[in-house]
C-alpha atoms as a PDB file:
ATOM      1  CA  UNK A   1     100.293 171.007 200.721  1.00  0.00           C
ATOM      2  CA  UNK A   2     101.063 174.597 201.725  1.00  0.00           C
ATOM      3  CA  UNK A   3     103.648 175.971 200.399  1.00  0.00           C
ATOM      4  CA  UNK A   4     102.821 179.345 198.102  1.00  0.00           C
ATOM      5  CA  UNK A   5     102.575 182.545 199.164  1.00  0.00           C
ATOM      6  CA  UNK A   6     102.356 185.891 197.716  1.00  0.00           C
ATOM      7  CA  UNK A   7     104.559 188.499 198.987  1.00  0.00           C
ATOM      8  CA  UNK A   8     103.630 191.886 197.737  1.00  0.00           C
ATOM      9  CA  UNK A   9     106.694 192.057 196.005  1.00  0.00           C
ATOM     10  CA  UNK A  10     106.929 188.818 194.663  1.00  0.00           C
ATOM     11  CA  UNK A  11     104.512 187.455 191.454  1.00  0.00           C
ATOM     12  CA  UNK A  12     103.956 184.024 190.879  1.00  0.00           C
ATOM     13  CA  UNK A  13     103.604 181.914 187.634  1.00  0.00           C
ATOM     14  CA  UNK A  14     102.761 178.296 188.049  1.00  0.00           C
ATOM     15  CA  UNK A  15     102.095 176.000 184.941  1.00  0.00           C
ATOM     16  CA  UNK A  16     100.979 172.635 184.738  1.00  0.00           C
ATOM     17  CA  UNK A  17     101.150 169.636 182.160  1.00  0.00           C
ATOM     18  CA  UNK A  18      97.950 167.969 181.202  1.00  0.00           C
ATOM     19  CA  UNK A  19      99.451 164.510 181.450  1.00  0.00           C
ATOM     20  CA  UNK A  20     100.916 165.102 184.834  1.00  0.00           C
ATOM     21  CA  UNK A  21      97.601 165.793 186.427  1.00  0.00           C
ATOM     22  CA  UNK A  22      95.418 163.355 184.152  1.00  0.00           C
ATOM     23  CA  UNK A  23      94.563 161.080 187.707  1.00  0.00           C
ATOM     24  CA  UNK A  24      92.981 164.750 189.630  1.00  0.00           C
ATOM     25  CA  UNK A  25      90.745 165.150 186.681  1.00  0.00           C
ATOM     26  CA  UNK A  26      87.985 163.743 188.135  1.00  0.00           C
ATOM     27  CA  UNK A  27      88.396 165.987 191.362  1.00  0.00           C
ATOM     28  CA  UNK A  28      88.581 169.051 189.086  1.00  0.00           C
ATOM     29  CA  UNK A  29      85.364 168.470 187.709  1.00  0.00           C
ATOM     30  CA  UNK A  30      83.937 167.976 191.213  1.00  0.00           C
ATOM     31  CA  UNK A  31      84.973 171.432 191.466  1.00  0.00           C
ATOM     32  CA  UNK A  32      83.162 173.092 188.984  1.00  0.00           C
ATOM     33  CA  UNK A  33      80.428 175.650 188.660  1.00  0.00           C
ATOM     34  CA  UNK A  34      77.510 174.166 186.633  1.00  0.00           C
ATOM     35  CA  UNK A  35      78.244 176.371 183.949  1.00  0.00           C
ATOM     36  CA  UNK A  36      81.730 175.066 183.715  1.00  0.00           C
ATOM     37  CA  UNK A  37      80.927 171.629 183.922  1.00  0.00           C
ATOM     38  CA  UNK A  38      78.177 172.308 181.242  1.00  0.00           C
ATOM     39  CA  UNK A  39      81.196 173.910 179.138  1.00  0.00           C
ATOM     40  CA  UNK A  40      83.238 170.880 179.748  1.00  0.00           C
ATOM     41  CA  UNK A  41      80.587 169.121 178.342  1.00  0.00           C
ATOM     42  CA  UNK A  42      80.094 170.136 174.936  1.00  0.00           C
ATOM     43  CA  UNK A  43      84.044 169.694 174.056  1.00  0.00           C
ATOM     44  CA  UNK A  44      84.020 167.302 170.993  1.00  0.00           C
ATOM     45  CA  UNK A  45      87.288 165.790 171.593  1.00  0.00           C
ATOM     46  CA  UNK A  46      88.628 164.432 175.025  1.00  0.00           C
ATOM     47  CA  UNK A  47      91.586 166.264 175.029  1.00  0.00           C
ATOM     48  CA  UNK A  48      90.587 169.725 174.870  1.00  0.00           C
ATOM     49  CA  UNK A  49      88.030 168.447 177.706  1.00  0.00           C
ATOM     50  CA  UNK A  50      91.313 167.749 179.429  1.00  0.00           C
ATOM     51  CA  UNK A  51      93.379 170.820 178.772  1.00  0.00           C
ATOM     52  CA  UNK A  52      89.801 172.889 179.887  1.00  0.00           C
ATOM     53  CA  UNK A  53      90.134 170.510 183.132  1.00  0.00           C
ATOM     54  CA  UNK A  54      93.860 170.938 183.986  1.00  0.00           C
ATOM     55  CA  UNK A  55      93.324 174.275 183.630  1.00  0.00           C
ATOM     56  CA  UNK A  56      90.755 174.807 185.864  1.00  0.00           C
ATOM     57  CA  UNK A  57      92.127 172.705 188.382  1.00  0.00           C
ATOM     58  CA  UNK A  58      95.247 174.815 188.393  1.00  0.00           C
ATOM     59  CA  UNK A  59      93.430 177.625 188.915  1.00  0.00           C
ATOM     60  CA  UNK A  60      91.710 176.501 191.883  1.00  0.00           C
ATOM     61  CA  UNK A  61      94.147 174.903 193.438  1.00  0.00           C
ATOM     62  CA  UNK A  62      96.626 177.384 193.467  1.00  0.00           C
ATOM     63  CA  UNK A  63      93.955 180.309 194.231  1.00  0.00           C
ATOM     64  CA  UNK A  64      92.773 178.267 196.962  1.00  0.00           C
ATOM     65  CA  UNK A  65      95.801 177.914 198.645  1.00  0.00           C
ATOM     66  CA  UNK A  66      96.690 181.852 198.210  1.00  0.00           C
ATOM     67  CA  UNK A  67      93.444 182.493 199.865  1.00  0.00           C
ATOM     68  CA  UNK A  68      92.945 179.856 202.470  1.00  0.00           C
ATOM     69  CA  UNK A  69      89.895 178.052 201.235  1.00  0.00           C
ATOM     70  CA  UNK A  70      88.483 174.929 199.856  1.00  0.00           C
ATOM     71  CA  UNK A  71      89.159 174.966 196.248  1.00  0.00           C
ATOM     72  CA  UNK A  72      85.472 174.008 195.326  1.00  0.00           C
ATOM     73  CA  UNK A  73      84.343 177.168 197.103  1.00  0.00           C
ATOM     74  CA  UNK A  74      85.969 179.738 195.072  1.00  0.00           C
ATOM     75  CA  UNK A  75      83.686 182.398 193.357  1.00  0.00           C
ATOM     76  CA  UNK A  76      84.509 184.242 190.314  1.00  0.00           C
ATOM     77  CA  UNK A  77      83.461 187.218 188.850  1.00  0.00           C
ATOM     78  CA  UNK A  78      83.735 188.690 185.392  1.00  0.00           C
ATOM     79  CA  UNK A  79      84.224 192.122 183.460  1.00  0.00           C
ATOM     80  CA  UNK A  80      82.434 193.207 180.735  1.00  0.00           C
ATOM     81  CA  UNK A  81      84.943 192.460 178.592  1.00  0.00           C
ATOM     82  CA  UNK A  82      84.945 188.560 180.287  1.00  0.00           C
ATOM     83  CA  UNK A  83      88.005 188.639 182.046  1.00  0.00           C
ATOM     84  CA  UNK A  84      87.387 186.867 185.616  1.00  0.00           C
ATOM     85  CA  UNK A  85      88.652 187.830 189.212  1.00  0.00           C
ATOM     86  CA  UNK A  86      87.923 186.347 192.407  1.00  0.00           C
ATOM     87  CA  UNK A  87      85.109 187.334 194.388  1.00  0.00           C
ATOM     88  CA  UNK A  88      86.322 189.849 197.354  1.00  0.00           C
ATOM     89  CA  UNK A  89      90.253 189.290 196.836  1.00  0.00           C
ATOM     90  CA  UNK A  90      91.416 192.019 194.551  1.00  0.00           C
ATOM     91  CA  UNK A  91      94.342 191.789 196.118  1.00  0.00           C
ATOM     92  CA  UNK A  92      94.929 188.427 194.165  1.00  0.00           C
ATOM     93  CA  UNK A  93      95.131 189.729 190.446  1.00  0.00           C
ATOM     94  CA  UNK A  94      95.363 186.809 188.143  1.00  0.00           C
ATOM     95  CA  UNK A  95      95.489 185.547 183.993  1.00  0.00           C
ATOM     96  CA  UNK A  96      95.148 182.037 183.010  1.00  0.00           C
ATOM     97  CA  UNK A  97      96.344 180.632 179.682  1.00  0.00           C
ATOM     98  CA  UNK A  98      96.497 177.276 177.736  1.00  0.00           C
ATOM     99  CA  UNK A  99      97.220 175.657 174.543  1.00  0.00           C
ATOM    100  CA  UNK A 100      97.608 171.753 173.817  1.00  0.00           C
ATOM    101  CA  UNK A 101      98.733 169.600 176.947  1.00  0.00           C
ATOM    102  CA  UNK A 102      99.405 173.059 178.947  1.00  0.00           C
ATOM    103  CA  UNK A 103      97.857 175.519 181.395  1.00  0.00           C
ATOM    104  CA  UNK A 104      99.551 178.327 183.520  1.00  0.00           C
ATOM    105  CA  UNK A 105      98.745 180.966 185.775  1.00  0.00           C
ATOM    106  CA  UNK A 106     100.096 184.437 186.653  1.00  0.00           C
ATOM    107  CA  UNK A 107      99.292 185.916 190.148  1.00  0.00           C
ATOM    108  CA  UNK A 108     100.232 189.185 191.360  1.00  0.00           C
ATOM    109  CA  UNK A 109      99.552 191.530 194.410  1.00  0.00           C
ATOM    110  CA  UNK A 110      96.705 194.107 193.349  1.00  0.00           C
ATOM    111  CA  UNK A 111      98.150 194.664 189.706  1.00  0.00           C
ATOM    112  CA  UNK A 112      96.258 194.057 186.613  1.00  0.00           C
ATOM    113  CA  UNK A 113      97.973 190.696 184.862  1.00  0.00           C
ATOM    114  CA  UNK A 114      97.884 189.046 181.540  1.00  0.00           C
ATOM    115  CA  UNK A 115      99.850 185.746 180.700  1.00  0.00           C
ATOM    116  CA  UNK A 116     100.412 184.102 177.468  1.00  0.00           C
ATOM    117  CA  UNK A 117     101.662 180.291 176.659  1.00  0.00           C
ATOM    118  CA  UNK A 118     102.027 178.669 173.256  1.00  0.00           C
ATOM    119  CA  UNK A 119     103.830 175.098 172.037  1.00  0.00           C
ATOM    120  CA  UNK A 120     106.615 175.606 169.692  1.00  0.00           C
ATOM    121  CA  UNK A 121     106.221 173.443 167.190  1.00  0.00           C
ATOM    122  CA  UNK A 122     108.018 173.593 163.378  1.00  0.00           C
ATOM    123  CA  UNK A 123     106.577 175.247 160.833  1.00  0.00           C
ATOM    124  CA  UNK A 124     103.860 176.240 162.748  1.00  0.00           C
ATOM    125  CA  UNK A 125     104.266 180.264 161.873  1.00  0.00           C
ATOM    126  CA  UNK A 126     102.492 181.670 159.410  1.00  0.00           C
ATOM    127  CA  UNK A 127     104.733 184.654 157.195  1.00  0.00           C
ATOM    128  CA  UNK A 128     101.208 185.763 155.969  1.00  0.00           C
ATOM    129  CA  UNK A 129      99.946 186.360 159.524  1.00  0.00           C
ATOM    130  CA  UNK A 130     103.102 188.180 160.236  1.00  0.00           C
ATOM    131  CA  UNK A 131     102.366 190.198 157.162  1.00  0.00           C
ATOM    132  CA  UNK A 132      99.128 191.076 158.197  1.00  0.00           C
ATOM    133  CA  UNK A 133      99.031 191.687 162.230  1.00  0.00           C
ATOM    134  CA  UNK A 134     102.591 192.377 163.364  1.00  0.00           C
ATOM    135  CA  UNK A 135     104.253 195.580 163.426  1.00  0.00           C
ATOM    136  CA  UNK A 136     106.508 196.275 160.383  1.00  0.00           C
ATOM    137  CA  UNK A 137     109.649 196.356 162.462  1.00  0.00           C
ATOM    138  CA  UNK A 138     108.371 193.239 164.088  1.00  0.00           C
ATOM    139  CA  UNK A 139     108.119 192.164 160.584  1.00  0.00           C
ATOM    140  CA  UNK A 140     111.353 193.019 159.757  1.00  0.00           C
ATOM    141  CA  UNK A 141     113.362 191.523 162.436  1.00  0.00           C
ATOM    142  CA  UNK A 142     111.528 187.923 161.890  1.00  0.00           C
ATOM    143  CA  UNK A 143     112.540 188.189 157.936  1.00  0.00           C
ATOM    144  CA  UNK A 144     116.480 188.412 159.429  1.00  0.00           C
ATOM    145  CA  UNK A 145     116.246 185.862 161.878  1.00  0.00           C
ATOM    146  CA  UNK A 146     117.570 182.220 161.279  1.00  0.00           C
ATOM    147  CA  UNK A 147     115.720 180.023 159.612  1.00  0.00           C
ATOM    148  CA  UNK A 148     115.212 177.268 162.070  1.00  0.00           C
ATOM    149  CA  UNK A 149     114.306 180.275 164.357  1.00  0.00           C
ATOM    150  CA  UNK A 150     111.576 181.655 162.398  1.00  0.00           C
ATOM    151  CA  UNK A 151     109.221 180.050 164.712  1.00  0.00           C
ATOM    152  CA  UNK A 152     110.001 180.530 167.779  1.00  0.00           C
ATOM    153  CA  UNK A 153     110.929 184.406 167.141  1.00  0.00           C
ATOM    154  CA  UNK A 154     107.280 184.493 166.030  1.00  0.00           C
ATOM    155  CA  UNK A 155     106.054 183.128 169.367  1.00  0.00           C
ATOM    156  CA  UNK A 156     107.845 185.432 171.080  1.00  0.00           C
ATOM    157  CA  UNK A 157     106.305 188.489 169.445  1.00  0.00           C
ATOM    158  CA  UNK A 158     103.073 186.697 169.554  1.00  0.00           C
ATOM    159  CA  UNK A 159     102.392 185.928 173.054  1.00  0.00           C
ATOM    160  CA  UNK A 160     103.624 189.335 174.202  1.00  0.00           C
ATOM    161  CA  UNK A 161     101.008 190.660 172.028  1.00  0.00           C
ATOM    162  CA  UNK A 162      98.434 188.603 174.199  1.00  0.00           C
ATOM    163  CA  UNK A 163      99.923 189.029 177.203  1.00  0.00           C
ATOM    164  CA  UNK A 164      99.979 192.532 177.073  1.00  0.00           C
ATOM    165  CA  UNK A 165      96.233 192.697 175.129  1.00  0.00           C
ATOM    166  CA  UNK A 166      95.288 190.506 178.344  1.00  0.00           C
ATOM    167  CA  UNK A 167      96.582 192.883 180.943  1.00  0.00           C
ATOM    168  CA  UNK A 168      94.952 196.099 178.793  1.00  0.00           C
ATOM    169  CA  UNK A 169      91.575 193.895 179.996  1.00  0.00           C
ATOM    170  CA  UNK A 170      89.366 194.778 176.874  1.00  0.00           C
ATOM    171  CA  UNK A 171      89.072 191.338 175.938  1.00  0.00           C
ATOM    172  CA  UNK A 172      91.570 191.151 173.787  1.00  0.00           C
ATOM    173  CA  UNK A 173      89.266 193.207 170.591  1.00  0.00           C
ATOM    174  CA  UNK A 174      92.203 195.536 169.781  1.00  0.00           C
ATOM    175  CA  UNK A 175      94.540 194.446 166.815  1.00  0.00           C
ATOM    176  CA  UNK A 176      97.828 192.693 167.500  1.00  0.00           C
ATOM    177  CA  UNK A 177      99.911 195.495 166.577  1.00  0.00           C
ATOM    178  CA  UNK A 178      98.715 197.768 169.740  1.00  0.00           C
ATOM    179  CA  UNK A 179     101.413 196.343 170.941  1.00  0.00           C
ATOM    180  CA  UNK A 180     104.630 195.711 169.348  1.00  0.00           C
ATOM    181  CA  UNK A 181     108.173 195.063 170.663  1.00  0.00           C
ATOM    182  CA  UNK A 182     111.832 194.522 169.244  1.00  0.00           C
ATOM    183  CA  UNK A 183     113.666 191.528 171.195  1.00  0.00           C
ATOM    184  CA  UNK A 184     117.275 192.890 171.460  1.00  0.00           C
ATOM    185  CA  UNK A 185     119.295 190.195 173.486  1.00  0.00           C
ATOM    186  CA  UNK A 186     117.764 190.130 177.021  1.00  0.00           C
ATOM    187  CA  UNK A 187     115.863 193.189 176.313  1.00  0.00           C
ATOM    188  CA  UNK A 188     111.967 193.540 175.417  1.00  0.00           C
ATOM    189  CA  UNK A 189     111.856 197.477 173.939  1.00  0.00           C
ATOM    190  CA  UNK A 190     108.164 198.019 173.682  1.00  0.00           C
ATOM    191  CA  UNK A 191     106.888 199.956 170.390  1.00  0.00           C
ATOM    192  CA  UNK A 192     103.904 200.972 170.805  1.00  0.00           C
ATOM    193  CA  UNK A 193     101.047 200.340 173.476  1.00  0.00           C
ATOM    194  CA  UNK A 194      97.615 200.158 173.993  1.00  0.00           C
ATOM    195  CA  UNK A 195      95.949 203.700 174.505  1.00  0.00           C
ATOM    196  CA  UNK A 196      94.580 202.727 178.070  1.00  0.00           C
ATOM    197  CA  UNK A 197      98.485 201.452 178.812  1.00  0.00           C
ATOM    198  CA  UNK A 198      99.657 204.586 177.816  1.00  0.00           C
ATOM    199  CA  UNK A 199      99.605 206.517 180.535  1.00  0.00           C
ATOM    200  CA  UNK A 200     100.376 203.841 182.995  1.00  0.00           C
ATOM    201  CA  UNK A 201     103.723 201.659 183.734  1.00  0.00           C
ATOM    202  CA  UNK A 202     103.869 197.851 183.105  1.00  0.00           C
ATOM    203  CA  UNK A 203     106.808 195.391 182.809  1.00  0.00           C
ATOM    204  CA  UNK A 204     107.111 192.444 180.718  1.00  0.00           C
ATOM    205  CA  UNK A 205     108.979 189.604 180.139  1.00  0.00           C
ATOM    206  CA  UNK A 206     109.365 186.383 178.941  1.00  0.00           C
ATOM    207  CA  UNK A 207     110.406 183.103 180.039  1.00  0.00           C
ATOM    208  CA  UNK A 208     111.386 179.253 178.002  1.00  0.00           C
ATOM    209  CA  UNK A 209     109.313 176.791 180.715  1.00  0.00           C
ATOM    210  CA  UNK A 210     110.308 174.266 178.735  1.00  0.00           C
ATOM    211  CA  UNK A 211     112.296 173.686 175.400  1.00  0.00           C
ATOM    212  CA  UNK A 212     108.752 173.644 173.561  1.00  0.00           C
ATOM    213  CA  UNK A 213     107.310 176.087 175.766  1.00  0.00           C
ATOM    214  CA  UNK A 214     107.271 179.867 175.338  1.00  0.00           C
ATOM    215  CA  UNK A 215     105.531 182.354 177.959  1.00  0.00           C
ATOM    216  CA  UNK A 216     105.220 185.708 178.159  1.00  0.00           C
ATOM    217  CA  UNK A 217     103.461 187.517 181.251  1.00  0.00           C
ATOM    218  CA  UNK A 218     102.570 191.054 181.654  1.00  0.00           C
ATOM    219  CA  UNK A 219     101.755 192.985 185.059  1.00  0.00           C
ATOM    220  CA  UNK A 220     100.316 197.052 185.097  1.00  0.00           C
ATOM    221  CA  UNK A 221     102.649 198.289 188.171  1.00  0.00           C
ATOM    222  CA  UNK A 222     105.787 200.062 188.832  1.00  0.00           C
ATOM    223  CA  UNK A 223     107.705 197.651 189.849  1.00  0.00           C
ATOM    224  CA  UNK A 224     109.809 195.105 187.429  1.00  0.00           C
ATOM    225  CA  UNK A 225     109.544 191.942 189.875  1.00  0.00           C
ATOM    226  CA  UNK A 226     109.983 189.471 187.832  1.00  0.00           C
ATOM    227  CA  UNK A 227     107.963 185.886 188.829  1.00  0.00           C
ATOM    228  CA  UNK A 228     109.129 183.068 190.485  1.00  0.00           C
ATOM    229  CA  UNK A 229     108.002 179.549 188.798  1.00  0.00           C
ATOM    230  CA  UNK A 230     106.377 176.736 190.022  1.00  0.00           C
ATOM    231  CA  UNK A 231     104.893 174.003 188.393  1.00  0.00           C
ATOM    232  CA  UNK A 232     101.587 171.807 189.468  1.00  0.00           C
ATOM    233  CA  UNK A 233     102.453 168.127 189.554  1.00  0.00           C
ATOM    234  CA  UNK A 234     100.631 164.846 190.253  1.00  0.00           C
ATOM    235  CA  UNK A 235      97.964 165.376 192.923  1.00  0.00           C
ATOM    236  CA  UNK A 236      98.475 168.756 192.857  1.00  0.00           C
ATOM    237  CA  UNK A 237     101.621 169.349 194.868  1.00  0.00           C
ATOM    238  CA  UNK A 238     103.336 172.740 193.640  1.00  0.00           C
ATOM    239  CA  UNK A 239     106.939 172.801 193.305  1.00  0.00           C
ATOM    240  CA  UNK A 240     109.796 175.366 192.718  1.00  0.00           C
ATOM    241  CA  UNK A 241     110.346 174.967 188.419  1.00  0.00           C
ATOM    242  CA  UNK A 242     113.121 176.065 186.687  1.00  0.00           C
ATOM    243  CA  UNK A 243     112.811 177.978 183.732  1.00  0.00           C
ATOM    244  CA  UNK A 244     114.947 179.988 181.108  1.00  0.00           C
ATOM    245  CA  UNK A 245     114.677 183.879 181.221  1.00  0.00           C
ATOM    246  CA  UNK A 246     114.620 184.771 177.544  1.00  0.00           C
ATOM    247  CA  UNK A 247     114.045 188.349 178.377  1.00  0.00           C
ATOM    248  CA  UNK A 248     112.319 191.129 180.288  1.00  0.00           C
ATOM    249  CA  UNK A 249     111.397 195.156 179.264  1.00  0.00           C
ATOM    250  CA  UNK A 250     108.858 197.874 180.781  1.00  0.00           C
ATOM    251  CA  UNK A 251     107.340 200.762 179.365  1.00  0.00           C
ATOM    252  CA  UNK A 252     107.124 204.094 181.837  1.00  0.00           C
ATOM    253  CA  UNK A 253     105.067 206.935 180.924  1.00  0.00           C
ATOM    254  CA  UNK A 254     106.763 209.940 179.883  1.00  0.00           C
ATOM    255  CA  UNK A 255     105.768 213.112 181.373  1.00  0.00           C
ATOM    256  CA  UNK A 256     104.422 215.734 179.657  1.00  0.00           C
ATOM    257  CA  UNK A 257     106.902 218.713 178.213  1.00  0.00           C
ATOM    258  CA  UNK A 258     106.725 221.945 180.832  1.00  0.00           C
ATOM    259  CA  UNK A 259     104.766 220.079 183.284  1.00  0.00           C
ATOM    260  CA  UNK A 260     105.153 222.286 186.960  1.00  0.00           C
ATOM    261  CA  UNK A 261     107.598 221.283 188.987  1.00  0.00           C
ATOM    262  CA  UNK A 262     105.312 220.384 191.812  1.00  0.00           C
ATOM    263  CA  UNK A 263     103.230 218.226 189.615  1.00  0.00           C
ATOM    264  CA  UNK A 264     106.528 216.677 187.880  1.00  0.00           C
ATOM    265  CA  UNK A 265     107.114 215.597 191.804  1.00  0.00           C
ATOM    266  CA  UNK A 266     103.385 214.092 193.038  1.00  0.00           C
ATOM    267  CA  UNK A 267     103.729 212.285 189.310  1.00  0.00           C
ATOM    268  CA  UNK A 268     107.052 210.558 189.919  1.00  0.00           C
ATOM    269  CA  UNK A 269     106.057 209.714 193.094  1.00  0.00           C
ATOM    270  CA  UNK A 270     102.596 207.912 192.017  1.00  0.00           C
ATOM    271  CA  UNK A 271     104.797 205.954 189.900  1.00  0.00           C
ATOM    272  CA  UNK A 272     107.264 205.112 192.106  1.00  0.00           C
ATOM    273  CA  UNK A 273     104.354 203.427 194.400  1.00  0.00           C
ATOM    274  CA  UNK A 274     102.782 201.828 191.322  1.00  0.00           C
ATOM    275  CA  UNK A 275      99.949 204.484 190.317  1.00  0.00           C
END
């Protein structure tokens, strides 16, 4: 069914339930690369099999449809670091994420992506892992909150974190606190980046896709569009999804002190068009 496309102002985040696609399954596997199917394989339990197959068959379908292929003829190739993009479309930037029963996907004109999804669940947050990983005013703000919204608050931080690390493209090998945020309200206010972000603008945000559902998506790019949701249903039709904006933010790089005026112009301008 065709109905996605991807302006180049315009990012896209489409998520999926396990259960809702549990009948194309089968059909996902059929679409596999031997290595994936081989990967597939060796999962001890059947429902991380499934998650690993809802996953993939979001990815595919959706990708397919953006390029105008069969889904089963996708190719994929990865960075050093083992993030994958699709074989002669760089134009189609994308970051896949799951966790139990869920799967979703960030796509976005040219830009470097990272997307992050996690179940909130009670009790699930760890103080100690706070203690060690987050940033101290991260740290500081989750000791205030609530009680009963200890865990969510800690989501939040965490999968900007990932989202973020994601984008950055290293493979996720720097420590959770190369990033770090405060959550004011609507507002993401980033505290510190990632050296290779540094020098470059990205926006961020975060959105509720469900009530259990937290997501955070990062994009490296000027601009602060912020993505439109769909969600992948039985047989794989896509569908406009509602969602709850819980907040967005951007970091821009700050030019250096008595940089020429001419300079000062050409780097505004770069930024202004995203480089």
């Amino acid at each position: 069914m065709k109905n996605l496309r991807l302006p180049d102002d315009e990012p896209l985040l489409v998520w999926v339930r396990t259960a809702d696609v549990a009948a194309a399954l089968p059909q996902a596997q059929g679409w596999l690369t031997p290595a994936e199917r081989e990967r597939a394989r060796r999962f001890v339990f059947d429902g991380d099999r499934a998650d690993f197959l809802a996953s993939r068959f979001l990815l595919r379908r959706v990708l397919a449809e953006l390029a105008d292929t069969e889904p089963e003829r996708l190719l994929f190739d990865t960075s050093r670091h083992g993030k994958p993009a699709l074989r002669g479309r760089p134009d189609l930037a994308f970051n896949l994420s799951h966790c139990r029963g869920v799967a979703v996907l960030l796509i976005g004109a040219g830009a470097a992506a990272g997307v992050d999804i996690e179940l909130v669940q009670p009790g699930r947050a760890d103080p100690l892992v706070a203690q060690r990983l987050f940033h101290r005013a991260e740290q500081i703000q989750l000791l205030a909150c609530p009680r009963g919204g200890y865990d969510r608050l800690f989501l939040r931080f965490w999968t900007l974190k990932e989202a973020v690390l994601k984008a950055e493209g290293s493979g996720l090998a720097l420590p959770m606190d190369a990033f770090a945020a405060l959550i004011d309200g609507d507002s993401i206010v980033p505290l510190t980046v990632p050296l290779a972000l540094a020098g470059r603008p990205f926006a961020i945000g975060q959105v509720e896709l469900a009530p259990d559902l937290v997501c955070a998506w990062t994009r490296v790019c000027a601009d602060r569009q912020v993505p439109t949701t769909w969600q992948l249903g039985a047989g794989g039709t896509v569908y406009p999804a509602p969602q709850v904006r819980l907040g967005t933010g951007s970091h821009r790089p700050r030019l250096a002190a008595g940089q020429p005026p001419g300079r000062r112009k050409a780097a505004l301008a770069a930024l202004a068009q995203g480089g």
